[in-house]
N, C-alpha and C. Protein backbone atom coordinates (compact mmCIF):
# COMPACT_ATOMS: atom_id res chain seq x y z
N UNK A 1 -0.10 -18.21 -14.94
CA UNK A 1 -0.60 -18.05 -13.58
C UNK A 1 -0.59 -16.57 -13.20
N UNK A 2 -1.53 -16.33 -12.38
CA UNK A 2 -1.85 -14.69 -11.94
C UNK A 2 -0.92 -14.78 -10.96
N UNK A 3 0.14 -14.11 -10.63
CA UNK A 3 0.06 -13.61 -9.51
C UNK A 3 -0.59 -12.35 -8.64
N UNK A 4 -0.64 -12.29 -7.26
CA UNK A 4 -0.90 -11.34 -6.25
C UNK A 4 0.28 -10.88 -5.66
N UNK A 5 -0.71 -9.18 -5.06
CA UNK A 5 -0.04 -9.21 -3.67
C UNK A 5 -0.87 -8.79 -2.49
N UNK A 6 -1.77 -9.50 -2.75
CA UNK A 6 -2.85 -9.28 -1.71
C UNK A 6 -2.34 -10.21 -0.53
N UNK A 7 -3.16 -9.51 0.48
CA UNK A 7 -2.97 -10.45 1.92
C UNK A 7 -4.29 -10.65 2.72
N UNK A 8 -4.65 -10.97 3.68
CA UNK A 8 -5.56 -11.36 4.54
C UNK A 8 -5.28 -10.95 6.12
N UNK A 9 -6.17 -10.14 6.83
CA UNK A 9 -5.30 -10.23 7.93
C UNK A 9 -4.39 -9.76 8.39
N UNK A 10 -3.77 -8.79 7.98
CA UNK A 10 -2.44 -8.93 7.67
C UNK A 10 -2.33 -7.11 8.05
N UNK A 11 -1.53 -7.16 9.03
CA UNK A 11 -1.06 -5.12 9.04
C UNK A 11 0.65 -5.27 8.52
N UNK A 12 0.62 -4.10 7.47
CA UNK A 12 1.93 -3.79 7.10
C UNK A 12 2.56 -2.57 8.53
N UNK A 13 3.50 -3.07 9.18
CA UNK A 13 3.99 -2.13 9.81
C UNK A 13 4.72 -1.00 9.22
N UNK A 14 5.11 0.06 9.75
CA UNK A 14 6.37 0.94 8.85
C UNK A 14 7.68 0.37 8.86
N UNK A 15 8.23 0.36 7.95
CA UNK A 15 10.16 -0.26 8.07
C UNK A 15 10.47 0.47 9.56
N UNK A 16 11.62 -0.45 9.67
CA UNK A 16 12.43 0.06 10.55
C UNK A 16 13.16 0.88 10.82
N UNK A 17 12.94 1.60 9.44
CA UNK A 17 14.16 2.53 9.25
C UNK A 17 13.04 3.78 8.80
N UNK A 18 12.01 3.60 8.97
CA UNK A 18 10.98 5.01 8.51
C UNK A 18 11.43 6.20 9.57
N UNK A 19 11.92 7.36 8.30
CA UNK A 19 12.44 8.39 9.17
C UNK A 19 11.06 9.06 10.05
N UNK A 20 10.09 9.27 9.91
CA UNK A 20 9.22 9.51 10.78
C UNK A 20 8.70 8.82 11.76
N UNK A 21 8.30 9.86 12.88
CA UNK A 21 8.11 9.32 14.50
C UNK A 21 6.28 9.40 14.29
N UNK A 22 5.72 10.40 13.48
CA UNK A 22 4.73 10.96 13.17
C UNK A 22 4.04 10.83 11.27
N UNK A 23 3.16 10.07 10.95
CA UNK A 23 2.61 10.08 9.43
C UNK A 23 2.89 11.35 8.47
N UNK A 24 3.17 11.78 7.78
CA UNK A 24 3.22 12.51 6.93
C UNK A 24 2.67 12.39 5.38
N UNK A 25 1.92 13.13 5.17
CA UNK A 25 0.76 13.13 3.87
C UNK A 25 2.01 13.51 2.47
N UNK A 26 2.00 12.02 1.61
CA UNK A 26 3.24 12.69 0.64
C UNK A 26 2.99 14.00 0.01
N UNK A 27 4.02 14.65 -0.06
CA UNK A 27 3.85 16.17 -1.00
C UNK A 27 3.21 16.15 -2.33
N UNK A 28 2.48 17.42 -2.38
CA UNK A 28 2.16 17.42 -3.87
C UNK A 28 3.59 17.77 -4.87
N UNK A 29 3.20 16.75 -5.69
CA UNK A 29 4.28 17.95 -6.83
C UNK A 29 3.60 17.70 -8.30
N UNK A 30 3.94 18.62 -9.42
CA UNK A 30 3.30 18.50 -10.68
C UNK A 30 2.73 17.27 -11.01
N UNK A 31 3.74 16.05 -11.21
CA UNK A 31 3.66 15.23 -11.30
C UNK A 31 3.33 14.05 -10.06
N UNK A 32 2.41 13.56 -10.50
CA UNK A 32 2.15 12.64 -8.61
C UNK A 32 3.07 11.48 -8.74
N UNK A 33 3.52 11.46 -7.41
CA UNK A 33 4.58 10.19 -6.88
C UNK A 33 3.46 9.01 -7.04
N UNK A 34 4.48 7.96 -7.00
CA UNK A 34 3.19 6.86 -6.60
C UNK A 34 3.15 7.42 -4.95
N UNK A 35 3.46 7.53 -4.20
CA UNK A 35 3.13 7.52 -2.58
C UNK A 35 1.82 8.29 -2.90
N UNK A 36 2.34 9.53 -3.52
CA UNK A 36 0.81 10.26 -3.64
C UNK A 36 -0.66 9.85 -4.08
N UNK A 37 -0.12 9.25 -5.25
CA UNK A 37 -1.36 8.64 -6.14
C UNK A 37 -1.81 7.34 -4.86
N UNK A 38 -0.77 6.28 -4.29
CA UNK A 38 -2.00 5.44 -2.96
C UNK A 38 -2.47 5.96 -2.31
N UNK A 39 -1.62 7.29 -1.34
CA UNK A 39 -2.47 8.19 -0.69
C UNK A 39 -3.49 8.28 -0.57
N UNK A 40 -4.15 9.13 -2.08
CA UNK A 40 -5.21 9.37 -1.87
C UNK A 40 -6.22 8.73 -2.40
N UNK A 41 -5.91 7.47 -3.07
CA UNK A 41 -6.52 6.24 -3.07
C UNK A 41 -7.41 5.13 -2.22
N UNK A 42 -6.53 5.55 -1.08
CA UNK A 42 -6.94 4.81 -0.13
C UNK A 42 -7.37 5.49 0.91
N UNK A 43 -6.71 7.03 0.96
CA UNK A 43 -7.02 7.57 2.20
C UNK A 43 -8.67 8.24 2.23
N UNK A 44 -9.82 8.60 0.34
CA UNK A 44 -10.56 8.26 0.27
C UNK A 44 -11.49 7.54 0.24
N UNK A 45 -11.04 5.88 0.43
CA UNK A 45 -12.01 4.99 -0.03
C UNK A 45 -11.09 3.83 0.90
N UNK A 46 -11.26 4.15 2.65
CA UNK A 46 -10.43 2.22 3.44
C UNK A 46 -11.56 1.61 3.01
N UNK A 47 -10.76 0.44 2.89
CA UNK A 47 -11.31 -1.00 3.07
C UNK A 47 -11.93 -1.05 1.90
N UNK A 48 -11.83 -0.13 0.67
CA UNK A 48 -12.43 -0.33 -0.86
C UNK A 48 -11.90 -1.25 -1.90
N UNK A 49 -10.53 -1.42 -1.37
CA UNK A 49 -9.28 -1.92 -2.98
C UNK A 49 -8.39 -2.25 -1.79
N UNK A 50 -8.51 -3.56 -2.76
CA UNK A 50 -7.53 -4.54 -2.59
C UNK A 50 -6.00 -4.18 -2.81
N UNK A 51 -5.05 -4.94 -2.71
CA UNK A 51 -3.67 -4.22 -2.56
C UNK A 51 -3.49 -3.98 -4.17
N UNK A 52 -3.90 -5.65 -5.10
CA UNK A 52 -3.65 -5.42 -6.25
C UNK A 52 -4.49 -4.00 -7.33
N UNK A 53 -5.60 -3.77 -6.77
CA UNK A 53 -6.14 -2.70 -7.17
C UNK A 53 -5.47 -1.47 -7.23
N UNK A 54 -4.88 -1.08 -6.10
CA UNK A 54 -3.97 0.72 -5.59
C UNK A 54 -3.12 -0.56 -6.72
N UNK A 55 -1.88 -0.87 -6.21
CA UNK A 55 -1.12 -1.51 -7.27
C UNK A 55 -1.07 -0.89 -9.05
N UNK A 56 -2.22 -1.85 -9.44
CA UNK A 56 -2.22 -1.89 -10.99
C UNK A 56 -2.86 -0.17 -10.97
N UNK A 57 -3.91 0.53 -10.35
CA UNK A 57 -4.33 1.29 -10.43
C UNK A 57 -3.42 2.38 -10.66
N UNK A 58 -2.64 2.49 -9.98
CA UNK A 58 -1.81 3.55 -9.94
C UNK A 58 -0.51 3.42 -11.04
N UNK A 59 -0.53 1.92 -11.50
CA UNK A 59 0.74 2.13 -12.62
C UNK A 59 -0.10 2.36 -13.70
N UNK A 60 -1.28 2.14 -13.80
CA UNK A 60 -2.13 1.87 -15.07
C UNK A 60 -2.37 4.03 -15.03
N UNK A 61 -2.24 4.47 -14.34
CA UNK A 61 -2.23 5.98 -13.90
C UNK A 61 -1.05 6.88 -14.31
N UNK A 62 0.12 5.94 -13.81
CA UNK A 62 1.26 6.71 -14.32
C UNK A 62 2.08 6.29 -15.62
N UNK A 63 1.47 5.55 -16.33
CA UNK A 63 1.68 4.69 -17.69
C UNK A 63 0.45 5.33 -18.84
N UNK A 64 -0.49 6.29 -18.27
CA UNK A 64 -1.71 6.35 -19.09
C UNK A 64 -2.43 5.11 -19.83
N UNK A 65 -2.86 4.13 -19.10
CA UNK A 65 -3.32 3.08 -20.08
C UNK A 65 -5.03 3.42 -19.85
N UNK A 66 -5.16 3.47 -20.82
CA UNK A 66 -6.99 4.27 -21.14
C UNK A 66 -7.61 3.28 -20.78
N UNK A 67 -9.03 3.37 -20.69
CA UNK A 67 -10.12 2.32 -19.41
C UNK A 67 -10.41 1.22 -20.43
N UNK A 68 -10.51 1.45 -21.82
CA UNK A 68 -10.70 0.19 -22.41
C UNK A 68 -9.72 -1.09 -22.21
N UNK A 69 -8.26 -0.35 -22.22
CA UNK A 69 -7.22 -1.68 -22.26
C UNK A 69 -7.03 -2.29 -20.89
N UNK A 70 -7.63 -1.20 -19.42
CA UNK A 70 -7.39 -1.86 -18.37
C UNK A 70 -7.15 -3.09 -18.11
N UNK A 71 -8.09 -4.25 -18.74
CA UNK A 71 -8.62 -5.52 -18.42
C UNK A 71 -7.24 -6.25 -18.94
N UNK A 72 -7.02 -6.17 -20.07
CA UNK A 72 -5.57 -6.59 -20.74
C UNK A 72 -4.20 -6.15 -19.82
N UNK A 73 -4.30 -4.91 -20.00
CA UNK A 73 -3.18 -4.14 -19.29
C UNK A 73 -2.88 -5.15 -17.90
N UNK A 74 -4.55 -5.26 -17.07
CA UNK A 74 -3.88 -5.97 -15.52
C UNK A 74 -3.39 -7.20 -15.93
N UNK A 75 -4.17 -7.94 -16.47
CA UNK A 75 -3.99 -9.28 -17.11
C UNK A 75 -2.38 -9.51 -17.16
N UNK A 76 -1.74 -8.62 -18.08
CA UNK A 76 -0.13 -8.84 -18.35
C UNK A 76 0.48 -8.37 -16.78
N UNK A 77 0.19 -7.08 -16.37
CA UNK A 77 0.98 -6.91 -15.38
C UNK A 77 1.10 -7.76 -13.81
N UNK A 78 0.37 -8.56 -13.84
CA UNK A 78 0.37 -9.80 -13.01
C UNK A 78 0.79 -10.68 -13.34
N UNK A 79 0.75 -11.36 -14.89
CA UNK A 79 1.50 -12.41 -15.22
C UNK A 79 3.29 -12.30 -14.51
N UNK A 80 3.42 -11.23 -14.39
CA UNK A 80 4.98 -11.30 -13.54
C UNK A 80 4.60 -11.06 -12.00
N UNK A 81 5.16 -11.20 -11.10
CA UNK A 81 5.16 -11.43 -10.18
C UNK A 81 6.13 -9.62 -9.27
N UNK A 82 5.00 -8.73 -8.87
CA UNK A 82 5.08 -7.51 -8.88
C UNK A 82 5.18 -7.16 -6.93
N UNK A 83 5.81 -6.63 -7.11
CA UNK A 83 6.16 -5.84 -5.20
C UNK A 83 5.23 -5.52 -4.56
N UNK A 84 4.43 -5.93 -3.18
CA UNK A 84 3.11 -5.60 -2.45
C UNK A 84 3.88 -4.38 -2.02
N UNK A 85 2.29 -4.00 -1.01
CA UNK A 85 2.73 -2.56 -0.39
C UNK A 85 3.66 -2.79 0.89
N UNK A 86 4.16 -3.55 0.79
CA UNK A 86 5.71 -3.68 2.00
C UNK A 86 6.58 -2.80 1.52
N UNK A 87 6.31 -2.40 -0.04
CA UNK A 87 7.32 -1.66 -0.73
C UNK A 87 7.08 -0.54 -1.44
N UNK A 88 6.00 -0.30 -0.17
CA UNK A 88 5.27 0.98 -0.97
C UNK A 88 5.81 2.19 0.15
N UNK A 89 6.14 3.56 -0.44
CA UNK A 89 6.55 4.45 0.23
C UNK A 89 5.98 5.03 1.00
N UNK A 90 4.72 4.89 1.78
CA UNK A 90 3.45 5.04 2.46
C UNK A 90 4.06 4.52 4.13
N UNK A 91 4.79 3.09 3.44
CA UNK A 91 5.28 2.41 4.77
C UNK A 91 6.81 2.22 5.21
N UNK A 92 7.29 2.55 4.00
CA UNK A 92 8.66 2.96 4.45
C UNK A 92 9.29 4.41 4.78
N UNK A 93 8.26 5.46 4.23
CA UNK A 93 8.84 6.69 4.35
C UNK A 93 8.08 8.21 4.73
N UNK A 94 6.53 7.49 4.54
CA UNK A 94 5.50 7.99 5.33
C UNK A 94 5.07 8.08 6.77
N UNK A 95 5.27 6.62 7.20
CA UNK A 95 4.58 6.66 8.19
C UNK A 95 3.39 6.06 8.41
N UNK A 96 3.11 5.54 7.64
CA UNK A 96 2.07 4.73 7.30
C UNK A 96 1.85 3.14 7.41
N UNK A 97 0.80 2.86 8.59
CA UNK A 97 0.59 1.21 8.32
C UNK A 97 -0.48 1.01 7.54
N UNK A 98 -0.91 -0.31 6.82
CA UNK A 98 -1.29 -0.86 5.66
C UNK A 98 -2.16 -2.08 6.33
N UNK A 99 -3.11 -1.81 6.84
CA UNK A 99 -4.10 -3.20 7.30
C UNK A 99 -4.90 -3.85 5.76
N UNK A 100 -4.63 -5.10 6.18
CA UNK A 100 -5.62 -5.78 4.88
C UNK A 100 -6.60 -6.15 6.16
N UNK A 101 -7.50 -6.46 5.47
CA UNK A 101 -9.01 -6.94 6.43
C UNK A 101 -9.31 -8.41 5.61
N UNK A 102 -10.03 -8.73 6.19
CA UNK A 102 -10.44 -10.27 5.76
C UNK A 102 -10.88 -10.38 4.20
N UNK A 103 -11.38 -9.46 3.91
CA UNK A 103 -11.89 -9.59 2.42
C UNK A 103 -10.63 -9.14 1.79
N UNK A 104 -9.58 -9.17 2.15
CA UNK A 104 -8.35 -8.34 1.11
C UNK A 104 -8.19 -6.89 0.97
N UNK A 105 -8.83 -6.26 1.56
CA UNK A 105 -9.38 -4.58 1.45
C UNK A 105 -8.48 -4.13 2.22
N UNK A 106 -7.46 -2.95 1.82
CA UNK A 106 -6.73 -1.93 2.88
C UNK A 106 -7.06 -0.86 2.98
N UNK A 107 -6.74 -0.24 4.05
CA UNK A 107 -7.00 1.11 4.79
C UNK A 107 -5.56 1.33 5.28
N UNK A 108 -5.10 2.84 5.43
CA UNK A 108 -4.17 3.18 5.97
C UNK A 108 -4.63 3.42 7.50
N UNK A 109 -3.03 3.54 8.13
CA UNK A 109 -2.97 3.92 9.52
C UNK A 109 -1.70 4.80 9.97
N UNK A 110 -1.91 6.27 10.69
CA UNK A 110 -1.13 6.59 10.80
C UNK A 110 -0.29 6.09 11.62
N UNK A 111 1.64 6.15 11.60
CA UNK A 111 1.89 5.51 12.78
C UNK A 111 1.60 6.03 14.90
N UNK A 112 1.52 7.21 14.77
CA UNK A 112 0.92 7.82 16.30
C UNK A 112 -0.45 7.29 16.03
N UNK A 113 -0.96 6.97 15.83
CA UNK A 113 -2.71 6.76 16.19
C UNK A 113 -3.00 5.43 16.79
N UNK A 114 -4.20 6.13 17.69
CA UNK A 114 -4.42 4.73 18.45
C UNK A 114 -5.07 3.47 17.42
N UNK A 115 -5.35 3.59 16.65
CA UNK A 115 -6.10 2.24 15.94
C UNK A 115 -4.73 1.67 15.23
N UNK A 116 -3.59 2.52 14.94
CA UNK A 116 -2.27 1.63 14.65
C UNK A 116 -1.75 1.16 15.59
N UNK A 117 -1.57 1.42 17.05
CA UNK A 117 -1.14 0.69 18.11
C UNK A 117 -2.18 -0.47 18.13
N UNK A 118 -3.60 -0.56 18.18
CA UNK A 118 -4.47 -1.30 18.31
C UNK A 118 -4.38 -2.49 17.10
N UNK A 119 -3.93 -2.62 16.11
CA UNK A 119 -3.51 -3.42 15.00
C UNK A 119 -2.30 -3.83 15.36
N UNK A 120 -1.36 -3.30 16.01
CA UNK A 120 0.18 -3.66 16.26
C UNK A 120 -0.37 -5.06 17.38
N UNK A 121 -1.24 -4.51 18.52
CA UNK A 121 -1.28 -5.23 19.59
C UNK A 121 -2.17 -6.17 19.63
N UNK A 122 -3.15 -6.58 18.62
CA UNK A 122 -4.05 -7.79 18.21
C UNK A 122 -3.61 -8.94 17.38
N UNK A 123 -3.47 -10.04 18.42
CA UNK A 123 -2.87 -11.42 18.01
C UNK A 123 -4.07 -11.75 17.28
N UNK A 124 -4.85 -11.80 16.45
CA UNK A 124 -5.94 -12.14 15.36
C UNK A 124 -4.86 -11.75 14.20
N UNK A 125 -4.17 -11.07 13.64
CA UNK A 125 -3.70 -10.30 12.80
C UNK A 125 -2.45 -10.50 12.64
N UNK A 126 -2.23 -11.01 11.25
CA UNK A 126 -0.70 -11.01 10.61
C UNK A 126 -0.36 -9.90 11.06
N UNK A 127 1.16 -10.05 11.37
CA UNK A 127 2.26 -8.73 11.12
C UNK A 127 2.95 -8.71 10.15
N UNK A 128 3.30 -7.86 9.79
CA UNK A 128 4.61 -7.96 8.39
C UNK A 128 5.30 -6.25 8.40
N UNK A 129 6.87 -6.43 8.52
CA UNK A 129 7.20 -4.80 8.85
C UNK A 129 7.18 -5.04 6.91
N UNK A 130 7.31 -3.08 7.01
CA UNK A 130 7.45 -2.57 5.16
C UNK A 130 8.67 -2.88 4.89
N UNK A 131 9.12 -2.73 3.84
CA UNK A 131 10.87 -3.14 3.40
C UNK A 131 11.42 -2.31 3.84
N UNK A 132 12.52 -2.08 4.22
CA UNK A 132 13.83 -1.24 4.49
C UNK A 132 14.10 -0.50 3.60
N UNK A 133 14.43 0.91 3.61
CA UNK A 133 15.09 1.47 2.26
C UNK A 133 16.84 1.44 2.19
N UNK A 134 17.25 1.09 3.39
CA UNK A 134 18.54 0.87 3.67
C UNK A 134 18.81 -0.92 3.94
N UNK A 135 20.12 -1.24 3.59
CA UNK A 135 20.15 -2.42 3.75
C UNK A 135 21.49 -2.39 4.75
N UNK A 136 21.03 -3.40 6.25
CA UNK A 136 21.93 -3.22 7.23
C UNK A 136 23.05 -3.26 6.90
């Protein structure tokens, strides 16, 4: 069986514990973080890729798996059952909310911006806060 971690509907809030009041764009460094690599994944292309897409995309990125084996590569890495972006550092440590739209497609949101208050405050729309990086 495949699993997902796609959603519908659905805004990832920031944890509760996200040290920022204000979004912050992850840092560059030699090597890209995953925060970096969704970044700019998504922050080029909302509403393009699905959660599992940034997901496999970005491990299939920091694993080097070349474009032929992709198809295989996702294939296995779903057969286990893998962490959505609740647990992505975008929303726990960025600042960042995570709207899925009806077709499964996310876009980021900063947390000051009005279209993230506007997703917070529309009963059409799952909520779900990001994971905690601290445990109470």
């Amino acid at each position: 069986m495949e699993h997902t971690t796609n959603y519908r509907n659905t805004f990832i809030e920031v944890a509760e514990d996200c040290p920022v009041s204000k979004a912050e764009i992850p840092p560059e460094k030699k090597i890209k973080t995953l925060a970096s690599l969704q970044y700019e994944r998504i922050m080029k292309n909302p509403y393009h890729y699905s959660s599992d897409d940034i997901i496999f995309e970005c491990y299939a990125e920091k694993n080097d798996i070349p474009e032929s084996e992709k198809r295989k590569a996702r294939t296995e890495f779903f057969s286990k059952g893998q962490p959505c972006l609740r647990s992505s550092p975008l929303a726990k440590r960025y600042g960042f909310g995570i709207h899925h739209n009806a077709e499964e497609k996310v876009a980021l949101f900063a947390i000051e911006s009005q279209e993230y208050q506007k997703l917070v405050n529309d009963n059409s729309i799952k909520k779900v806060k990001a994971m905690r990086s601290k445990k109470k």
